[in-house]
Every structure is written in C-alpha cells, then in structure tokens.
N, C-alpha and C. Protein backbone atom coordinates (compact mmCIF):
# COMPACT_ATOMS: atom_id res chain seq x y z
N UNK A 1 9.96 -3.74 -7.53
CA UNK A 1 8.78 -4.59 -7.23
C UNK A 1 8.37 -4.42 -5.76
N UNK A 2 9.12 -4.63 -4.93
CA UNK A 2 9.40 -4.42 -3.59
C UNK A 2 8.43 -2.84 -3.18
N UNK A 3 9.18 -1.60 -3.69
CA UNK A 3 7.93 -0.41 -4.01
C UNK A 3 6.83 -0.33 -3.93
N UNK A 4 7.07 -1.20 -5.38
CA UNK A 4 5.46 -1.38 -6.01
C UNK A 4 3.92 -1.74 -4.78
N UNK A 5 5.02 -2.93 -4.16
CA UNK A 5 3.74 -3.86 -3.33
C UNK A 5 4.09 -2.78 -1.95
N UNK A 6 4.77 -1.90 -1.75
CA UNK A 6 4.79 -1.62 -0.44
C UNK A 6 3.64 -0.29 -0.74
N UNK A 7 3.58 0.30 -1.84
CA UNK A 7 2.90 1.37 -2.33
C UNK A 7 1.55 1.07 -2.57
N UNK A 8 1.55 -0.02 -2.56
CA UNK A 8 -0.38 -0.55 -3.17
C UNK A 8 -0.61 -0.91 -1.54
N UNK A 9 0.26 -1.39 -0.88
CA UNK A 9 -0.48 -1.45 0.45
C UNK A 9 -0.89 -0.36 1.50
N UNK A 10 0.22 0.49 1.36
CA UNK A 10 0.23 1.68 2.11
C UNK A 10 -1.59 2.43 2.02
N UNK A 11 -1.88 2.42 0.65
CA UNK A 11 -2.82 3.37 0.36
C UNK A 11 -3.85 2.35 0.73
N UNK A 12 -3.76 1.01 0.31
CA UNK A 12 -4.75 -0.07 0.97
C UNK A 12 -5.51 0.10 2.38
N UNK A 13 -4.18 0.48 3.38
CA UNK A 13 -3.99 0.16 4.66
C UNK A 13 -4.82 1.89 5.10
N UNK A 14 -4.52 3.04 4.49
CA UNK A 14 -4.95 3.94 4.60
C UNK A 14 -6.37 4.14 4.48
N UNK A 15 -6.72 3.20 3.38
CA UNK A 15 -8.08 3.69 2.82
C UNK A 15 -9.05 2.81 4.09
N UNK A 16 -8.40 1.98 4.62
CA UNK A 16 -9.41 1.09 5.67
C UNK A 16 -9.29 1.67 6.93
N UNK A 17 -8.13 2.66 7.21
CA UNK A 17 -8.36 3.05 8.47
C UNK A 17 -9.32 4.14 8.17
C-alpha cells in the first residue's frame, strides 16, 4: 500500500513540475 501511494505521487509530483 505504502508503494502504491508513494508511486501515484511520484508521477503526480513529476507531472506538475
């Protein structure tokens, strides 16, 4: 789960920079 949410943020965090 831990993954999960670190993996949906990563690309989150990517797509806004």
């Amino acid at each position: 789960m831990k993954l999960h949410a670190l993996g949906k943020w990563g690309m989150n965090h990517q797509q806004k920079v």
